[in-house]
PDB file of N, CA and C in Angstrom:
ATOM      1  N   UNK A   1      98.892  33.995  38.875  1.00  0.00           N
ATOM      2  CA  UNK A   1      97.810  34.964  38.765  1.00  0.00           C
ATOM      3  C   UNK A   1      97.750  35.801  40.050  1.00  0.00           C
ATOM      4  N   UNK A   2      97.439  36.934  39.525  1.00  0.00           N
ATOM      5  CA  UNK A   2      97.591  37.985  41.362  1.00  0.00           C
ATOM      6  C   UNK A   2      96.356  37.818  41.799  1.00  0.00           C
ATOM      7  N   UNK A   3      95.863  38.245  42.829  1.00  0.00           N
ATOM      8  CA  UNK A   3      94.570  38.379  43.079  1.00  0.00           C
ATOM      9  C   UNK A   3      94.078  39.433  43.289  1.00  0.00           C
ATOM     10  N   UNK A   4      92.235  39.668  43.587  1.00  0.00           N
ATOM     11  CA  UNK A   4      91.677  40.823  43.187  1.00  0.00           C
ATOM     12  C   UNK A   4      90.875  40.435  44.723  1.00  0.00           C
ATOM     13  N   UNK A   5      89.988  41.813  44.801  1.00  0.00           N
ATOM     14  CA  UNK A   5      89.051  42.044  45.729  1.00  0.00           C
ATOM     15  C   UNK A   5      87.415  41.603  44.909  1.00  0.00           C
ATOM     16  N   UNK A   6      86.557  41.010  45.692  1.00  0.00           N
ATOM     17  CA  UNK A   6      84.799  41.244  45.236  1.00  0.00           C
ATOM     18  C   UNK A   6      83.849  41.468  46.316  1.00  0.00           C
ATOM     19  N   UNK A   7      83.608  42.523  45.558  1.00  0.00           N
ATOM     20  CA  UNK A   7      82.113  43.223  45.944  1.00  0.00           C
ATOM     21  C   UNK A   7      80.888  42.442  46.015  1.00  0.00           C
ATOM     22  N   UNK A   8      80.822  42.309  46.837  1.00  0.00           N
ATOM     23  CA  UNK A   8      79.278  41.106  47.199  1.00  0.00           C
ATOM     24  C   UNK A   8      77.904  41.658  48.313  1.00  0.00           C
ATOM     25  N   UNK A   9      76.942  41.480  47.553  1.00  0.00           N
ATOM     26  CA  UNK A   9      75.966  41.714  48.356  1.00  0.00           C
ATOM     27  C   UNK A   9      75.384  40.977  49.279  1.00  0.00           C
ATOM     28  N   UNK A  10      75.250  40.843  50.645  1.00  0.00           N
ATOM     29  CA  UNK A  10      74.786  40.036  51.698  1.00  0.00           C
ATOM     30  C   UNK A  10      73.034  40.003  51.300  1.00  0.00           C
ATOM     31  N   UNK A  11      72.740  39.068  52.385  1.00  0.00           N
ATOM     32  CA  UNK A  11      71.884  39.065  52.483  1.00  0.00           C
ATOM     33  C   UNK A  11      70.918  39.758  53.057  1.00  0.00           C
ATOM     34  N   UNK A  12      71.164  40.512  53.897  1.00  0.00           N
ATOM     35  CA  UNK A  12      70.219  41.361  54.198  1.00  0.00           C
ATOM     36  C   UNK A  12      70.520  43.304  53.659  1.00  0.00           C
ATOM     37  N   UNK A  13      71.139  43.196  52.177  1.00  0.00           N
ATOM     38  CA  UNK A  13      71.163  43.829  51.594  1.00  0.00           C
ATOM     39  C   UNK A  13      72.784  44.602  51.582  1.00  0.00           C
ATOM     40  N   UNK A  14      72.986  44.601  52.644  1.00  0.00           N
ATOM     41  CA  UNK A  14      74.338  45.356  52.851  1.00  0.00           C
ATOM     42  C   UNK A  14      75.584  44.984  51.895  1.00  0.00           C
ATOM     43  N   UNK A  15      76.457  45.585  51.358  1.00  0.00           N
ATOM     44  CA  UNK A  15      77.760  45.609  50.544  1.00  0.00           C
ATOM     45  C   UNK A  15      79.120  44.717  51.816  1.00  0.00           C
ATOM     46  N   UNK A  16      80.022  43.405  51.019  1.00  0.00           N
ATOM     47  CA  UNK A  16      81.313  43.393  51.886  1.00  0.00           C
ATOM     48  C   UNK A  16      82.245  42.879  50.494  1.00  0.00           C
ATOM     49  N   UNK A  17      83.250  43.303  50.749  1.00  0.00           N
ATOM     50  CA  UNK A  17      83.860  43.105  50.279  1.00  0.00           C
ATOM     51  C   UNK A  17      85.346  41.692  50.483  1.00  0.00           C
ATOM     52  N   UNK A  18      85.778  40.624  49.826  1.00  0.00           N
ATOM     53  CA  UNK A  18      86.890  39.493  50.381  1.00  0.00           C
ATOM     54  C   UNK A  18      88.187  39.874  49.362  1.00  0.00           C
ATOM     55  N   UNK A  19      89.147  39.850  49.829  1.00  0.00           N
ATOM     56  CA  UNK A  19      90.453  39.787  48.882  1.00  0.00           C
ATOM     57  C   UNK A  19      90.710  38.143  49.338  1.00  0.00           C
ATOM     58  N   UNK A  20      90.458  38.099  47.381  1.00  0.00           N
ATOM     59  CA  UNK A  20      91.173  36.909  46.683  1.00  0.00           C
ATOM     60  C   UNK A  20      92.738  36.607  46.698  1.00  0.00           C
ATOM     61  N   UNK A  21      92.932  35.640  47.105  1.00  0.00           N
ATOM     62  CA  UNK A  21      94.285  35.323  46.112  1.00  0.00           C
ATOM     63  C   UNK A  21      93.970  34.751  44.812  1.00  0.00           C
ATOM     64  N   UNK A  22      95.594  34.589  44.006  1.00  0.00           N
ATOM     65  CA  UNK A  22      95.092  34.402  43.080  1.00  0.00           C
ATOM     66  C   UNK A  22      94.486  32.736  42.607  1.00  0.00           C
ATOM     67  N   UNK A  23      94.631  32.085  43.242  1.00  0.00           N
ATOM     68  CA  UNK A  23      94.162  30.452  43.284  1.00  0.00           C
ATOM     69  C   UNK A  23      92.543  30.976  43.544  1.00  0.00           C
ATOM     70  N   UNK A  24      91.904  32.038  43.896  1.00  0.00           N
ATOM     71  CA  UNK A  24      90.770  31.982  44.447  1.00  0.00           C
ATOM     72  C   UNK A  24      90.300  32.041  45.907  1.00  0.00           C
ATOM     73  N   UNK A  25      91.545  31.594  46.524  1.00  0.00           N
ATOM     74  CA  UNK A  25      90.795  31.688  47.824  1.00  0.00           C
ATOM     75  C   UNK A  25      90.733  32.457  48.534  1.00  0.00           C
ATOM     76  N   UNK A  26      89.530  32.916  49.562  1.00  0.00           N
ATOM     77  CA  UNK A  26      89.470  33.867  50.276  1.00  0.00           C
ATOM     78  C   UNK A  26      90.367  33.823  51.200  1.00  0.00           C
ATOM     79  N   UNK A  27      91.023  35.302  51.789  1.00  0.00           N
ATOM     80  CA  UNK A  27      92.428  35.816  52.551  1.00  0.00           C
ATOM     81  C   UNK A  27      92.140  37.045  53.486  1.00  0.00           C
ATOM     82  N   UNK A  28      91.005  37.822  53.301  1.00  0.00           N
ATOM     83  CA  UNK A  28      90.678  38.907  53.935  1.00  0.00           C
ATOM     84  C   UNK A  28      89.582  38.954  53.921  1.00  0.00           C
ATOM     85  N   UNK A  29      88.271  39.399  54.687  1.00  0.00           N
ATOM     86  CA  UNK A  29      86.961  39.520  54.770  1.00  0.00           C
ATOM     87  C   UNK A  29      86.487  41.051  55.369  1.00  0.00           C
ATOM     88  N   UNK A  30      85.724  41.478  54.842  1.00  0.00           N
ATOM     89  CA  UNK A  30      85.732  42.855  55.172  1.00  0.00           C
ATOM     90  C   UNK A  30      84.020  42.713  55.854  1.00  0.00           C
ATOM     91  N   UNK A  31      84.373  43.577  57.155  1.00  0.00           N
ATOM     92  CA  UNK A  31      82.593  44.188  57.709  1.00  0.00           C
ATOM     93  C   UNK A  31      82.008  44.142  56.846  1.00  0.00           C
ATOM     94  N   UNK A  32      80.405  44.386  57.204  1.00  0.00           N
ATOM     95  CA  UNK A  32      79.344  44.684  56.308  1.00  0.00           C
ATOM     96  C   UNK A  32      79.338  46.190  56.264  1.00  0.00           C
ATOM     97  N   UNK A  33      78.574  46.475  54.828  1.00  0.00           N
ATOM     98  CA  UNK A  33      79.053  48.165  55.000  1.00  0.00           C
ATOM     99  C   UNK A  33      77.515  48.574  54.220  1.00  0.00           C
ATOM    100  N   UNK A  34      76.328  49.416  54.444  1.00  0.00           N
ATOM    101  CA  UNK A  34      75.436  49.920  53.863  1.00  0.00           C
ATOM    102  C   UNK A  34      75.489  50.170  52.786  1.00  0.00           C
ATOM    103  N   UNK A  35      76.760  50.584  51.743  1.00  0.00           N
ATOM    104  CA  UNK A  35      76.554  51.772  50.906  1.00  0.00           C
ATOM    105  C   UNK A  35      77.954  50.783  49.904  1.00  0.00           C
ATOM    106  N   UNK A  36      77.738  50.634  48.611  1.00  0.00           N
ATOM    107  CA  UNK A  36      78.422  50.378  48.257  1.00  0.00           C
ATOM    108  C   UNK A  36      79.967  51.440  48.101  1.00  0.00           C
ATOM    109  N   UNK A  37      79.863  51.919  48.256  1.00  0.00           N
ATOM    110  CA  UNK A  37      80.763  53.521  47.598  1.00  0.00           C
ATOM    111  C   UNK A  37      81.995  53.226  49.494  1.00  0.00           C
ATOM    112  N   UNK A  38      81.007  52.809  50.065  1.00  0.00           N
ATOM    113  CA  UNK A  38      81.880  52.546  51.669  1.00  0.00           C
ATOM    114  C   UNK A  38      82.680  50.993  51.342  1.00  0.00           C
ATOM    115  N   UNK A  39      82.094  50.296  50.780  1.00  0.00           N
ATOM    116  CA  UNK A  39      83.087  49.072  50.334  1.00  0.00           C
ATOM    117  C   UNK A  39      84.394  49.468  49.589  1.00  0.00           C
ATOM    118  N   UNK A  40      84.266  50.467  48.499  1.00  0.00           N
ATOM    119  CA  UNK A  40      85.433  50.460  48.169  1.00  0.00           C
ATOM    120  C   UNK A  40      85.995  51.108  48.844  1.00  0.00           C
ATOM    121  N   UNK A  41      85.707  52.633  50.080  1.00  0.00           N
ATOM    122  CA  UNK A  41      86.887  52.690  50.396  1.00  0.00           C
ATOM    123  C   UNK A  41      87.665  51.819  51.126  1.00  0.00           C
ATOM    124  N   UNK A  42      86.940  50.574  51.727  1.00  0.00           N
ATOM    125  CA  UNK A  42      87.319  49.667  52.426  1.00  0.00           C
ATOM    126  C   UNK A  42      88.723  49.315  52.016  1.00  0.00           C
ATOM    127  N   UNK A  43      88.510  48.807  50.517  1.00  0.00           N
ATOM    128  CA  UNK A  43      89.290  48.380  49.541  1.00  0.00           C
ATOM    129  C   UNK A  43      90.578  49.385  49.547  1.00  0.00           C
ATOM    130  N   UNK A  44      89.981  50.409  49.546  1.00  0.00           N
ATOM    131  CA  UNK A  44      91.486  51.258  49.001  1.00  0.00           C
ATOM    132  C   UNK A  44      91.731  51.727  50.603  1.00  0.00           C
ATOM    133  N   UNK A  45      91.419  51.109  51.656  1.00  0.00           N
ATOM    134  CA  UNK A  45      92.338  51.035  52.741  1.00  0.00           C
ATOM    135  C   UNK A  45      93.027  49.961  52.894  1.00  0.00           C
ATOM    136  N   UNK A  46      92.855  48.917  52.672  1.00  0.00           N
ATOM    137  CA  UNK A  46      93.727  47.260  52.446  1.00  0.00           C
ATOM    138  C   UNK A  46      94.579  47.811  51.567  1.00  0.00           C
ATOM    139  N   UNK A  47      94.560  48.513  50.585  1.00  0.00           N
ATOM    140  CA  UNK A  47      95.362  48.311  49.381  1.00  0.00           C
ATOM    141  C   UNK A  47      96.721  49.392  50.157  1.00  0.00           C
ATOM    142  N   UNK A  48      96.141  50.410  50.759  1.00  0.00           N
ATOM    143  CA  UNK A  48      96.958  51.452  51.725  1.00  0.00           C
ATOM    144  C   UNK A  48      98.041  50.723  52.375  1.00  0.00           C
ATOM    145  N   UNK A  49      97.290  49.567  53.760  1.00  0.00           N
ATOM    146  CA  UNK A  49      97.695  49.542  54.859  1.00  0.00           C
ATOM    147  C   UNK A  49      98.474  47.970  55.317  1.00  0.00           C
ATOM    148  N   UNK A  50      98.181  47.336  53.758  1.00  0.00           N
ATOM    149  CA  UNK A  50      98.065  46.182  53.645  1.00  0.00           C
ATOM    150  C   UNK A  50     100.385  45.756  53.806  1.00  0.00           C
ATOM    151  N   UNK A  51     100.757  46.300  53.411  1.00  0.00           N
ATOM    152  CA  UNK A  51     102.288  46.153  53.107  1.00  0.00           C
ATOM    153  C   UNK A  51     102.886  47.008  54.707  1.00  0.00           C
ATOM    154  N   UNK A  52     101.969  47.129  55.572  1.00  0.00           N
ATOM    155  CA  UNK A  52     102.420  47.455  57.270  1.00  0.00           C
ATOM    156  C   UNK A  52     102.442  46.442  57.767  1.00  0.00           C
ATOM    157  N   UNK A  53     103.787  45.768  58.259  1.00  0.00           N
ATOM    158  CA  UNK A  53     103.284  44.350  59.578  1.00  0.00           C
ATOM    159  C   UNK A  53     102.777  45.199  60.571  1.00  0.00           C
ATOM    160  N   UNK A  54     102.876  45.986  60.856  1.00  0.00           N
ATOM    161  CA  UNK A  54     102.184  46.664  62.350  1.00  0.00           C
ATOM    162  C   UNK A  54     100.474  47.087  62.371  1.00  0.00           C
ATOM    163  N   UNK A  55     100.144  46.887  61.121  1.00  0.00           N
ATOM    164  CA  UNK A  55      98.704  46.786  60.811  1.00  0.00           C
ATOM    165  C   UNK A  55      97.939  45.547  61.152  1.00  0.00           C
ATOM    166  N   UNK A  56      98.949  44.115  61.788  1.00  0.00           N
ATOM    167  CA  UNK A  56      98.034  43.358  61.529  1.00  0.00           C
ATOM    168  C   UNK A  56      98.140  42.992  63.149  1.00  0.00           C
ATOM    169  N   UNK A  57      96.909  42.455  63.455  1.00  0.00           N
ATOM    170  CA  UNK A  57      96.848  42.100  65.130  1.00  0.00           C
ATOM    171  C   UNK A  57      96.865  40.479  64.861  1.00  0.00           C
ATOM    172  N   UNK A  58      97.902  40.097  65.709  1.00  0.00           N
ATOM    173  CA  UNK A  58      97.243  38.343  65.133  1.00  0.00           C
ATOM    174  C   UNK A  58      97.013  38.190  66.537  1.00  0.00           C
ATOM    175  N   UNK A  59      95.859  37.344  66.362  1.00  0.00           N
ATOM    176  CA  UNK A  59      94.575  36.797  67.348  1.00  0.00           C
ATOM    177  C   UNK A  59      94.508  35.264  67.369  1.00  0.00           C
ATOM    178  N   UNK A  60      93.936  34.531  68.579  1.00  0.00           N
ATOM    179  CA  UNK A  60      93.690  33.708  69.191  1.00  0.00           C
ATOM    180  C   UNK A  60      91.829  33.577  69.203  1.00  0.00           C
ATOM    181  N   UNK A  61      91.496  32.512  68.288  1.00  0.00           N
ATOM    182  CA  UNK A  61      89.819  32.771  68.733  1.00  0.00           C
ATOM    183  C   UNK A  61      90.083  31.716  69.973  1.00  0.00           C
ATOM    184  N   UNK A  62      88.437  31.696  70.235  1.00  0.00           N
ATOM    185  CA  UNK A  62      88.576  30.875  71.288  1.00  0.00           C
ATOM    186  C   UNK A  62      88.467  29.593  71.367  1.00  0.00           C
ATOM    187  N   UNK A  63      88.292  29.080  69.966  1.00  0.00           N
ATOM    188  CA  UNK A  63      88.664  27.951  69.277  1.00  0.00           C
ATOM    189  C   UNK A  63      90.046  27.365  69.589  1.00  0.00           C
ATOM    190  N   UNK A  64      90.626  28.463  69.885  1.00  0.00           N
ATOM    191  CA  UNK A  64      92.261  28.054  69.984  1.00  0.00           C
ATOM    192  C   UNK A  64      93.067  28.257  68.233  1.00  0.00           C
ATOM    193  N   UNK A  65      92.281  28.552  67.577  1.00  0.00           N
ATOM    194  CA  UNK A  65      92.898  28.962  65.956  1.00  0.00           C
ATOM    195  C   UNK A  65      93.549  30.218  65.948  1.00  0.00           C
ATOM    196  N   UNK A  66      94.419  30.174  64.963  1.00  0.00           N
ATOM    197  CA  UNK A  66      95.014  31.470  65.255  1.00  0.00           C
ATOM    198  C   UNK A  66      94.360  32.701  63.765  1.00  0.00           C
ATOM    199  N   UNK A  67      94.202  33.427  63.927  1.00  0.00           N
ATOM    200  CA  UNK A  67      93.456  34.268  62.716  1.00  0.00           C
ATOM    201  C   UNK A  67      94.271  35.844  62.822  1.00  0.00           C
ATOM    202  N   UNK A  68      93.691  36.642  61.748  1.00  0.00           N
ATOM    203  CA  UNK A  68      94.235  38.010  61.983  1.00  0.00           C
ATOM    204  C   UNK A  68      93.205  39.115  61.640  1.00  0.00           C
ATOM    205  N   UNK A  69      93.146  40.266  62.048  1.00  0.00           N
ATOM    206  CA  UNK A  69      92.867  41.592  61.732  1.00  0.00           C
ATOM    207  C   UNK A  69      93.593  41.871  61.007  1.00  0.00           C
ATOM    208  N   UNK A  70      92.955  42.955  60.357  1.00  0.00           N
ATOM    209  CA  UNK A  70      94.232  44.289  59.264  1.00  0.00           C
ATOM    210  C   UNK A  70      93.373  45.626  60.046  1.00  0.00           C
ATOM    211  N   UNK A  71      94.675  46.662  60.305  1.00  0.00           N
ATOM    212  CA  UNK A  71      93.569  47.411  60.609  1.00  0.00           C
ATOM    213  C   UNK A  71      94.641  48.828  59.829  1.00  0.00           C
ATOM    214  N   UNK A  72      93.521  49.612  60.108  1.00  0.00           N
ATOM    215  CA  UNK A  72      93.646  51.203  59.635  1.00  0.00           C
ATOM    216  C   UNK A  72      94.667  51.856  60.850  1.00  0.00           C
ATOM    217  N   UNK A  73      95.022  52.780  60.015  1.00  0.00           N
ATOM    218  CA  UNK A  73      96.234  53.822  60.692  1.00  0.00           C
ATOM    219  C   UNK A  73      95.391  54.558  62.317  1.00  0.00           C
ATOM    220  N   UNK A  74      94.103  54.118  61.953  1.00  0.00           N
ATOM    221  CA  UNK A  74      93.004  54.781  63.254  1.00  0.00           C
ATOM    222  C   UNK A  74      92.569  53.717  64.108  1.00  0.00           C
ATOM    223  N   UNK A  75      93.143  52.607  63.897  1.00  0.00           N
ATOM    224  CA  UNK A  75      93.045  50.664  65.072  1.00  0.00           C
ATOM    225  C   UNK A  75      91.540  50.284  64.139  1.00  0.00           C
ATOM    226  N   UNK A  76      91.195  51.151  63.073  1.00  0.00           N
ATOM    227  CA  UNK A  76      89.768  50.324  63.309  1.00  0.00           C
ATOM    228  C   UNK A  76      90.195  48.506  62.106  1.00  0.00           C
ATOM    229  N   UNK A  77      89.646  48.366  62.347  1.00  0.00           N
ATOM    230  CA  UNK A  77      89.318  46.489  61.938  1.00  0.00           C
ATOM    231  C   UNK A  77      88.707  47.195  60.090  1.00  0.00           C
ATOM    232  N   UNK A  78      89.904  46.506  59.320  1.00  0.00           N
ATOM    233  CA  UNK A  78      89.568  46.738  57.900  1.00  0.00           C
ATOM    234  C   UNK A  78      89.067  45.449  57.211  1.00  0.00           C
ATOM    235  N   UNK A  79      89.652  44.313  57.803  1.00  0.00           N
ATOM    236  CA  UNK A  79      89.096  42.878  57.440  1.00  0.00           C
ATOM    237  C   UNK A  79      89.852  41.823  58.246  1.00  0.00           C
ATOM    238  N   UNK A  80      89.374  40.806  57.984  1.00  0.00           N
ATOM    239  CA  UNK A  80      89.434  39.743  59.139  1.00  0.00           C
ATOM    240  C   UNK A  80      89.530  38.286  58.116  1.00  0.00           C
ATOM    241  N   UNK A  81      90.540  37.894  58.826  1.00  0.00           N
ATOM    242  CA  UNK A  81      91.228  36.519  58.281  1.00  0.00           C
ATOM    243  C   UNK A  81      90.433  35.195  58.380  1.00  0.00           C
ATOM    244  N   UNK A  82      90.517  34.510  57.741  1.00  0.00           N
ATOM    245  CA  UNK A  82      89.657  32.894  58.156  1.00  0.00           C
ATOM    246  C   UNK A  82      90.579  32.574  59.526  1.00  0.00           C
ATOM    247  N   UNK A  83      90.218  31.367  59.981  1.00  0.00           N
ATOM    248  CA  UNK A  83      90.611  30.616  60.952  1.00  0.00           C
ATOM    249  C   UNK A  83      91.971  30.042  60.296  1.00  0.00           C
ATOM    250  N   UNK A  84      92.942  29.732  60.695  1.00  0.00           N
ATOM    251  CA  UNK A  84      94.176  28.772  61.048  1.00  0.00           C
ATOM    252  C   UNK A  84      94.929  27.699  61.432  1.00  0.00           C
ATOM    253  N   UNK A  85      94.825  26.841  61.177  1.00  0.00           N
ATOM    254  CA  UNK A  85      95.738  25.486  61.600  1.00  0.00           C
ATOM    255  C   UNK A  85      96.647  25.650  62.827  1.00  0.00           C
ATOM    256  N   UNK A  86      97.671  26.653  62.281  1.00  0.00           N
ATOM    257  CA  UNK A  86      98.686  26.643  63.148  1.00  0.00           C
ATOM    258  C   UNK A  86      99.448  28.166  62.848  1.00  0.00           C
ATOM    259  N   UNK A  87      99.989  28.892  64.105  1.00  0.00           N
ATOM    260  CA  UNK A  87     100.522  30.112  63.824  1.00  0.00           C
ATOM    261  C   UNK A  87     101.287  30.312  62.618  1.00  0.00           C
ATOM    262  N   UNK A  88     101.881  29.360  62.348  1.00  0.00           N
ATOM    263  CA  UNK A  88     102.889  29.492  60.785  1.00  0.00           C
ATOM    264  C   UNK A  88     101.729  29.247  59.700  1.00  0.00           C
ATOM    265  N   UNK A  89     100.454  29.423  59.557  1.00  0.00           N
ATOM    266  CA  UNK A  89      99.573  29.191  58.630  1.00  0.00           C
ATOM    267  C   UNK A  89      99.259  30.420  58.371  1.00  0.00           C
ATOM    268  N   UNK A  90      98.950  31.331  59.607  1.00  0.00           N
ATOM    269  CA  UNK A  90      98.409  32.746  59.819  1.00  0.00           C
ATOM    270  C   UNK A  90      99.615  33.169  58.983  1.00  0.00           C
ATOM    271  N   UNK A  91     101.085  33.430  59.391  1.00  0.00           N
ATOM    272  CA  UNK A  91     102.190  34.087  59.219  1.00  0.00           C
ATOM    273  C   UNK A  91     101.759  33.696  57.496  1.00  0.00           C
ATOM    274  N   UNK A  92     101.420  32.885  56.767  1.00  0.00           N
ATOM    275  CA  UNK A  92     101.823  32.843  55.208  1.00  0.00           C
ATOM    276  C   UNK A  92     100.081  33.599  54.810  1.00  0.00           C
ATOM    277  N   UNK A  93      98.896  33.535  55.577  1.00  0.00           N
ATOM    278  CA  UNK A  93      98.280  34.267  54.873  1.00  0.00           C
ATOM    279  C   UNK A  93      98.282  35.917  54.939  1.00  0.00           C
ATOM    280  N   UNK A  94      98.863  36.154  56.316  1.00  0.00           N
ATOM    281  CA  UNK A  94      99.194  37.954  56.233  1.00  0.00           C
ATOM    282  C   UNK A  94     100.818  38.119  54.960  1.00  0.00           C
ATOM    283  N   UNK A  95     101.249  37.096  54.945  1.00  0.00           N
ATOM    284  CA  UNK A  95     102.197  37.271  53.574  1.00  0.00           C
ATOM    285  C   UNK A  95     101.235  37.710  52.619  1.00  0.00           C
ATOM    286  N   UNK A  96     100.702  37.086  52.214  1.00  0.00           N
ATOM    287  CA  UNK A  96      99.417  36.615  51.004  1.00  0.00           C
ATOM    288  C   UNK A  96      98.711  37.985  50.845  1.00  0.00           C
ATOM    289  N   UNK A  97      98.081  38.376  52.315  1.00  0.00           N
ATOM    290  CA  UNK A  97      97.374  39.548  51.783  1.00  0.00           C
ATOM    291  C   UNK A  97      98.366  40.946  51.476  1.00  0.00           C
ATOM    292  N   UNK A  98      99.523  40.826  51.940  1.00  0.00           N
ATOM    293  CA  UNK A  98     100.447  41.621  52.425  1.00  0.00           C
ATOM    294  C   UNK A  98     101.013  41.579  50.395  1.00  0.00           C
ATOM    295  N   UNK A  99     100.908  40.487  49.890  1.00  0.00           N
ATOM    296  CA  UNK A  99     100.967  40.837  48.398  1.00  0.00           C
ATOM    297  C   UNK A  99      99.979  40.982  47.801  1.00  0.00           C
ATOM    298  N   UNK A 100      98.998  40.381  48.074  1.00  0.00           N
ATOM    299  CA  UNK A 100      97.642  40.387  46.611  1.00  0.00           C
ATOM    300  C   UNK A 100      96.908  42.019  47.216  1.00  0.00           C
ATOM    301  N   UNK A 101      97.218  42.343  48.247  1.00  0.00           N
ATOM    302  CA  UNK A 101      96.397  43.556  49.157  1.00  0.00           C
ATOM    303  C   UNK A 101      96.391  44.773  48.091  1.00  0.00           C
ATOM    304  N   UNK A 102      97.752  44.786  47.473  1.00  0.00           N
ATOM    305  CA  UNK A 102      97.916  45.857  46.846  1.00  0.00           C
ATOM    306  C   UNK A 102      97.118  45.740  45.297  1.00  0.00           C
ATOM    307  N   UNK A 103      96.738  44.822  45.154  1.00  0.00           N
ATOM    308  CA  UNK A 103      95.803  44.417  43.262  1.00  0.00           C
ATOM    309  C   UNK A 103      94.859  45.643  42.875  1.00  0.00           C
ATOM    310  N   UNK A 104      94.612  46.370  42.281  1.00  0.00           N
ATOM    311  CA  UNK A 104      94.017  46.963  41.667  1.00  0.00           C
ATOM    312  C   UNK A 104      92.619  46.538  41.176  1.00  0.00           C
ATOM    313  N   UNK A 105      92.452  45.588  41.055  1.00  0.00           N
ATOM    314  CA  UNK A 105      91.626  44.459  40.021  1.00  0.00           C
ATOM    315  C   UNK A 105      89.847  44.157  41.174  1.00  0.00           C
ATOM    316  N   UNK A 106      89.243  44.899  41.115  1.00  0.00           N
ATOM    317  CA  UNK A 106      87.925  44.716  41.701  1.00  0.00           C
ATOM    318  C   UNK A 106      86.769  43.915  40.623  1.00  0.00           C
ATOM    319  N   UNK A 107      86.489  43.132  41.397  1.00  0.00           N
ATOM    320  CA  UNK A 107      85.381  42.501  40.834  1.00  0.00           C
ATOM    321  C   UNK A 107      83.927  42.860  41.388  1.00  0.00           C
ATOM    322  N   UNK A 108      82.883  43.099  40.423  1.00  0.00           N
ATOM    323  CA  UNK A 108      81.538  43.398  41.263  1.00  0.00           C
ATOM    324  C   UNK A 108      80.418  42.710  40.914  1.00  0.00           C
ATOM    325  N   UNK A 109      80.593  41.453  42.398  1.00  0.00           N
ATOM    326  CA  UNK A 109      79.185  40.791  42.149  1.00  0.00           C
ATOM    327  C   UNK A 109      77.599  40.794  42.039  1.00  0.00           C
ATOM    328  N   UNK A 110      77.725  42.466  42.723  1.00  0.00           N
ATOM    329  CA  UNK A 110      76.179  42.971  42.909  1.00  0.00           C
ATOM    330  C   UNK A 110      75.469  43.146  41.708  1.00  0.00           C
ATOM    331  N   UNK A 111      75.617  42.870  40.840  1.00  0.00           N
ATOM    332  CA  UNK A 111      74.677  43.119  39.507  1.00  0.00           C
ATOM    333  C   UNK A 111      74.234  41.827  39.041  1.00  0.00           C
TER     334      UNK A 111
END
């Protein structure tokens, strides 16, 4: 099964959007964004920028985990990876988003 992106409303009202894989699990996490109509372009910048290795910054929290950014052709931060085990954990989920990134398939939980 491929995976899709969902539209979810926070709690203090704001729109974010996570790309799924297709097992379900979350792979990308996107800012909070005011306006739903700004979530998707979120979306159709992952779906853009997502098949660039040079889009992705891989990071060190200070946890010592290793995680990643995706970012836009402009450095900004399009979504942000869970935490990591081990650098070869990171390397298979920027695979992951680097395929499901491109899905078409939006889901919208706000209703």
């Amino acid at each position: 099964m491929a995976g899709w992106y969902e539209i979810s409303l926070a709690s203090d009202g704001q729109f974010r959007f996570v790309l799924k894989a297709g097992n379900g699990e979350p792979i990308l996490t996107s800012e909070l964004y005011k306006a739903k109509a700004s979530a998707h372009n979120g979306i159709e910048s992952v779906q853009k920028n997502c098949t660039d290795d040079q889009r992705y910054d891989r990071l060190e929290a200070k946890n010592g985990k290793p995680y990643f950014n995706l970012k836009a052709a402009n450095h900004q931060i399009i979504g942000t990876s869970q935490f990591y085990a081990s650098e070869q954990s990171r390397e298979k989920g920027i695979e992951s988003v680097k395929t499901n990134g491109v899905s078409t398939v939006i889901k919208d939980i706000t209703t």
